[in-house]
C-alpha atoms as a PDB file:
ATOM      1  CA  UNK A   1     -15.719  -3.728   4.602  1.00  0.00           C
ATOM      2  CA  UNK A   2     -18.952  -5.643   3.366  1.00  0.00           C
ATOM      3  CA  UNK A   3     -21.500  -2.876   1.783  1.00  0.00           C
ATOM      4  CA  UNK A   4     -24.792  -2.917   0.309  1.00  0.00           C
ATOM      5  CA  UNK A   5     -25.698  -0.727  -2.640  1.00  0.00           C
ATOM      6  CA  UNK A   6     -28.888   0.307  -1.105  1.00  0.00           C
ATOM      7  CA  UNK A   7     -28.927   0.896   2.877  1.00  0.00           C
ATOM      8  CA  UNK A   8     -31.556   2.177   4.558  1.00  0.00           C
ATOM      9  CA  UNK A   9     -29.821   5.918   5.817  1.00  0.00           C
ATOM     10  CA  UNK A  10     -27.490   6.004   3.120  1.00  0.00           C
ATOM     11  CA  UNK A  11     -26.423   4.033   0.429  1.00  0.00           C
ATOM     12  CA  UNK A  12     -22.785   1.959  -0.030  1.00  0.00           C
ATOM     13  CA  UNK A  13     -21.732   4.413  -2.380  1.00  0.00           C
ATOM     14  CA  UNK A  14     -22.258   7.543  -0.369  1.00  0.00           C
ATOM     15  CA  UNK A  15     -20.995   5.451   2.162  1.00  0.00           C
ATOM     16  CA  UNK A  16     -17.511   4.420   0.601  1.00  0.00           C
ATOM     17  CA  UNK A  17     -17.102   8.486  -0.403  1.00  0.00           C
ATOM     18  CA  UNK A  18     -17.657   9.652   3.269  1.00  0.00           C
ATOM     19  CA  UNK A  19     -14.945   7.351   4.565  1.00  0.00           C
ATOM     20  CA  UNK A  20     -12.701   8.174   1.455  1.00  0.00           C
ATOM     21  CA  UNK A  21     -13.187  11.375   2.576  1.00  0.00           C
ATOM     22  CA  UNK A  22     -11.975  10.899   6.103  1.00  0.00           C
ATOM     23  CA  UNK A  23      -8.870   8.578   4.534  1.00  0.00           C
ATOM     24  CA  UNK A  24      -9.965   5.585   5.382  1.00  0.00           C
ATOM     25  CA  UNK A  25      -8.951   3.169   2.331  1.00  0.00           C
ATOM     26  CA  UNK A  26     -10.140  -0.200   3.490  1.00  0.00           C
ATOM     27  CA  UNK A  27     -10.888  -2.896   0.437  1.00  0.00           C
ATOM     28  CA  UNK A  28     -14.335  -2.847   0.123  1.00  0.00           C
ATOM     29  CA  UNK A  29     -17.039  -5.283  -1.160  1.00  0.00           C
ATOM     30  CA  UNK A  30     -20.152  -4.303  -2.951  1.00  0.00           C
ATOM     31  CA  UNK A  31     -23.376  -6.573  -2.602  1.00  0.00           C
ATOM     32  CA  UNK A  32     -26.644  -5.671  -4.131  1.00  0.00           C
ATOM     33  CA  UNK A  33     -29.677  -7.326  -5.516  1.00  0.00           C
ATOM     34  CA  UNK A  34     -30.849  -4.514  -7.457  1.00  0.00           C
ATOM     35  CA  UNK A  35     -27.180  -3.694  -9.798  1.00  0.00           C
ATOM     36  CA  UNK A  36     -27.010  -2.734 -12.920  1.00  0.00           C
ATOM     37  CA  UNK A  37     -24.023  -1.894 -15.294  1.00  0.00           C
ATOM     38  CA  UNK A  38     -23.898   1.509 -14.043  1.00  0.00           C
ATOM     39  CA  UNK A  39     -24.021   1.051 -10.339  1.00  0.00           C
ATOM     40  CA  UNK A  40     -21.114  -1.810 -10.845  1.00  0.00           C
ATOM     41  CA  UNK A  41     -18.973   1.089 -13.062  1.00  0.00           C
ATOM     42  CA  UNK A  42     -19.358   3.653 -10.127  1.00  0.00           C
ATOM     43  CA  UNK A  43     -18.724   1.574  -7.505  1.00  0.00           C
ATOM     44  CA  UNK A  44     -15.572   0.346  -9.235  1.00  0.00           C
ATOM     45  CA  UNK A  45     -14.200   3.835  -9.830  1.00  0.00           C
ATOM     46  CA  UNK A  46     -15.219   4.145  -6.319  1.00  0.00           C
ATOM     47  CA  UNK A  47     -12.521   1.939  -5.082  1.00  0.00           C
ATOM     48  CA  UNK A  48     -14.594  -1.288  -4.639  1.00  0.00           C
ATOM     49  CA  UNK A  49     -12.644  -4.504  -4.176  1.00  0.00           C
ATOM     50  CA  UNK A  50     -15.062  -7.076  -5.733  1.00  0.00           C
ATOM     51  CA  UNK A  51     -19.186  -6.299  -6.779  1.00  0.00           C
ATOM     52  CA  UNK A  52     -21.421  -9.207  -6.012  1.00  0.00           C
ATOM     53  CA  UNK A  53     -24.894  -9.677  -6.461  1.00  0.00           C
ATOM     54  CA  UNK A  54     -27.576 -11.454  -4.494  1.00  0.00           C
ATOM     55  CA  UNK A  55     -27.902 -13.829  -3.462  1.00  0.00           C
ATOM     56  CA  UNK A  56     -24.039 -14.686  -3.261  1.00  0.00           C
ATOM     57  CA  UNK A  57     -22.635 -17.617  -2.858  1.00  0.00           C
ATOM     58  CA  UNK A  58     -21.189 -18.218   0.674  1.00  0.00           C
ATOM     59  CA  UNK A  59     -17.820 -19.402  -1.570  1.00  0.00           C
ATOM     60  CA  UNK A  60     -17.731 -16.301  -3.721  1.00  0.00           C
ATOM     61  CA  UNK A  61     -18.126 -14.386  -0.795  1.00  0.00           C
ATOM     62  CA  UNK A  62     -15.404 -15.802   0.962  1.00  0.00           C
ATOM     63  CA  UNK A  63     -12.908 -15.598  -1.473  1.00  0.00           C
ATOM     64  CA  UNK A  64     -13.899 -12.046  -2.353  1.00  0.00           C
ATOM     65  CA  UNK A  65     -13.191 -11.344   1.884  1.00  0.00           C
ATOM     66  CA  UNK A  66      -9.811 -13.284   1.504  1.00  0.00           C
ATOM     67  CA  UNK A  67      -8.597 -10.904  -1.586  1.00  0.00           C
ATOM     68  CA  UNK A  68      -9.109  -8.162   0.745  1.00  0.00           C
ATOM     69  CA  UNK A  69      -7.748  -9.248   3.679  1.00  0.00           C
ATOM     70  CA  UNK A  70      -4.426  -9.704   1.501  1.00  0.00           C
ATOM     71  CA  UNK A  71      -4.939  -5.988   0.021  1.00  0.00           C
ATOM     72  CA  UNK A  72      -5.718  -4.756   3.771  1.00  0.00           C
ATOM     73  CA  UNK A  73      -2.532  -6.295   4.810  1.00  0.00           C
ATOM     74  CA  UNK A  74      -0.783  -5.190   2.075  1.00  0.00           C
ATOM     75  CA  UNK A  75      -1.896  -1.502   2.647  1.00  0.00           C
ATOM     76  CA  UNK A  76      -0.600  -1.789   6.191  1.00  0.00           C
ATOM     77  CA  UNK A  77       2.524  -3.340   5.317  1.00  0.00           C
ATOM     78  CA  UNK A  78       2.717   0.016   3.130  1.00  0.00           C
ATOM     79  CA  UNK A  79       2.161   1.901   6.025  1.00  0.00           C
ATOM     80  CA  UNK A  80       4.363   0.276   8.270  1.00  0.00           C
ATOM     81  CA  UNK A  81       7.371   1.141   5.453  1.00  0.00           C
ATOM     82  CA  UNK A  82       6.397   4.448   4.874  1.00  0.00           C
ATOM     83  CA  UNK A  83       6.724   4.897   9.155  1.00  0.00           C
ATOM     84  CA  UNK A  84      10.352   3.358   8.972  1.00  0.00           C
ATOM     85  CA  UNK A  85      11.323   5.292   5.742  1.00  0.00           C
ATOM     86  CA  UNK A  86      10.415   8.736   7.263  1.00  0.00           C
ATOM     87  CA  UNK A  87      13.008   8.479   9.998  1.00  0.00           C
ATOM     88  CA  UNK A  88      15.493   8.223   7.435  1.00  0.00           C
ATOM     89  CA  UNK A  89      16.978  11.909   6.719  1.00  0.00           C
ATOM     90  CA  UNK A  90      17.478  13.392   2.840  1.00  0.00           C
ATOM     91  CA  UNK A  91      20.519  12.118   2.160  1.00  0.00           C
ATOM     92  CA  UNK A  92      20.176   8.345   3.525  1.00  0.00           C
ATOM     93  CA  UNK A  93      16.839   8.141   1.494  1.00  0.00           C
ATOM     94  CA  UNK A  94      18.815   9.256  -1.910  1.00  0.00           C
ATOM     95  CA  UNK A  95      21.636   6.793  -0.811  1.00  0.00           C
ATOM     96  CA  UNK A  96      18.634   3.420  -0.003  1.00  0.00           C
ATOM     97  CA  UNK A  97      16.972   4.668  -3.827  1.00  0.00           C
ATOM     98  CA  UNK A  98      20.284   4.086  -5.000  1.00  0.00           C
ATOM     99  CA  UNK A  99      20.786   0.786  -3.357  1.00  0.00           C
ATOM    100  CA  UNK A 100      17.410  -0.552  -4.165  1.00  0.00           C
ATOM    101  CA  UNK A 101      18.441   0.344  -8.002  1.00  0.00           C
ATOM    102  CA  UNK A 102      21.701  -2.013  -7.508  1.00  0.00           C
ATOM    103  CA  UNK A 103      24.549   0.463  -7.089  1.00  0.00           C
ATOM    104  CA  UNK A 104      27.302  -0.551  -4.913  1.00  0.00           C
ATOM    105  CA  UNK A 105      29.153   1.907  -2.501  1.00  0.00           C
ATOM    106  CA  UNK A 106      31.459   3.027  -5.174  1.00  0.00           C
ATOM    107  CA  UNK A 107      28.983   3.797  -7.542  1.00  0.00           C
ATOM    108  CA  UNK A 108      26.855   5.258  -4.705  1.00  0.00           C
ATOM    109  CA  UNK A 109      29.670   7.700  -3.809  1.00  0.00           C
ATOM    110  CA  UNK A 110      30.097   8.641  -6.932  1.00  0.00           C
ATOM    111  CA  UNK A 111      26.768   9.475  -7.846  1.00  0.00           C
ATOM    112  CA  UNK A 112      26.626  11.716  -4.709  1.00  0.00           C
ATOM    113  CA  UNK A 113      29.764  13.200  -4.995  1.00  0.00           C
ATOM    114  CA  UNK A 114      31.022  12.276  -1.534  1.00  0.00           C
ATOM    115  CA  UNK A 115      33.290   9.570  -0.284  1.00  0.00           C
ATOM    116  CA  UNK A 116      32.877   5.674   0.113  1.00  0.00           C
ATOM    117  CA  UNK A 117      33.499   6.408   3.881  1.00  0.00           C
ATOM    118  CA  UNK A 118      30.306   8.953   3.962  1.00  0.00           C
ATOM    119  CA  UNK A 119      28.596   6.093   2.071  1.00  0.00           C
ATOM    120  CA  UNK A 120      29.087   3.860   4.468  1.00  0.00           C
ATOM    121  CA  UNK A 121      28.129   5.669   7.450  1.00  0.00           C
ATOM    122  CA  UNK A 122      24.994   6.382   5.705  1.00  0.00           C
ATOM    123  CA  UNK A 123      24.449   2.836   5.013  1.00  0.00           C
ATOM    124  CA  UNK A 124      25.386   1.742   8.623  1.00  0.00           C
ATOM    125  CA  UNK A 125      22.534   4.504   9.893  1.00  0.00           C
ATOM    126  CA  UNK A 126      20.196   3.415   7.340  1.00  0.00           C
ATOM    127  CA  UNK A 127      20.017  -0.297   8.680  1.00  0.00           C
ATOM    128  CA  UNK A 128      20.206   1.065  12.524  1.00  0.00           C
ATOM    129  CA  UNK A 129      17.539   3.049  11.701  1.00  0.00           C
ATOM    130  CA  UNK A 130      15.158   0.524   9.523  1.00  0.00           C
ATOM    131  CA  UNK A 131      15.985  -2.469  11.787  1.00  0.00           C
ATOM    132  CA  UNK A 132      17.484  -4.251   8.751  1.00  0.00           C
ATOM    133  CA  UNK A 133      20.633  -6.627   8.524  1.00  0.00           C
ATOM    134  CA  UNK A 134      20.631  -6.928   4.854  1.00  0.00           C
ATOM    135  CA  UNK A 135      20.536  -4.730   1.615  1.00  0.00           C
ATOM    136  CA  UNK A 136      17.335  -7.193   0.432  1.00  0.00           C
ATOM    137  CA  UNK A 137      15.268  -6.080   3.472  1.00  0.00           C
ATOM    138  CA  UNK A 138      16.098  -2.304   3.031  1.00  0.00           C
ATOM    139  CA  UNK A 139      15.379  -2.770  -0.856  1.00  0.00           C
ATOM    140  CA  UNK A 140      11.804  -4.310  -0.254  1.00  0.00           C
ATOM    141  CA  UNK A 141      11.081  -1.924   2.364  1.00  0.00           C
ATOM    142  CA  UNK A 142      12.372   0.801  -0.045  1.00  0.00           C
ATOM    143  CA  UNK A 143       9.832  -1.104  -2.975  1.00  0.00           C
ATOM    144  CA  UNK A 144       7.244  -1.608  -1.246  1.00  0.00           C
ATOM    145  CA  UNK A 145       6.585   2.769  -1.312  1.00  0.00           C
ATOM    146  CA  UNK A 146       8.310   3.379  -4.226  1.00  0.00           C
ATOM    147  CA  UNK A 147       7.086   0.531  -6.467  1.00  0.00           C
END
């Protein structure tokens, strides 16, 4: 999302706060000719991606769109994990935490206080349910939420 500091109806501030508002959490770009240190602060704490000022350079532009198409499809990516994670019930989300920290079945059984047999079973839903074949796509899925 491109935004001016100073629109006609409302201003690219006011703007950015209504959508936050309504949860929309696009990256957004700031361009102004009249900013100042304090309208770059606010529009930072804001949530802006990148504050430019006019006239911009058609380069500087461009690679300020390009950073935020890579955080918008980052933020989507996000979403798409968080959608696969929540059909995962209590217990299989305890037992793909554990996995993404490196335990093995044993130590995953152990941990939970139930057998390597309920382990597996809950490892064998987990990548049914996720779509996954391997323990490196169910930890980066697991990551990419958890951090």
């Amino acid at each position: 999302m491109i935004l001016d500091l100073r629109m006609p109806t409302v201003s690219g501030l006011q703007l950015m706060e209504q959508l936050g508002a309504r949860g929309t959490d696009w990256p957004r770009i700031m361009i102004t000719g009249h900013g100042d240190v304090a309208a770059c602060r606010r529009a930072f704490r804001a949530g802006v991606t990148d504050f430019l000022t006019k006239p911009v350079d058609e380069h500087v532009l461009m690679d300020a769109v390009t950073l935020a198409e890579a955080q918008l499809a980052e933020h989507f990516a996000r979403d798409e994990a968080r959608a696969q994670l929540a059909l995962l019930t209590a217990r299989e989300a305890e037992v793909i935490a554990l996995i993404a920290k490196g335990l093995g079945t044993k130590e995953i059984a152990n941990a939970l206080e139930v057998s390597v047999r309920t382990v597996d079973s809950h490892r064998a839903s987990i990548a049914t349910k996720l779509g996954t074949a391997s323990i490196a796509e169910q930890t980066r899925l697991w990551m990419q939420i958890k951090g």
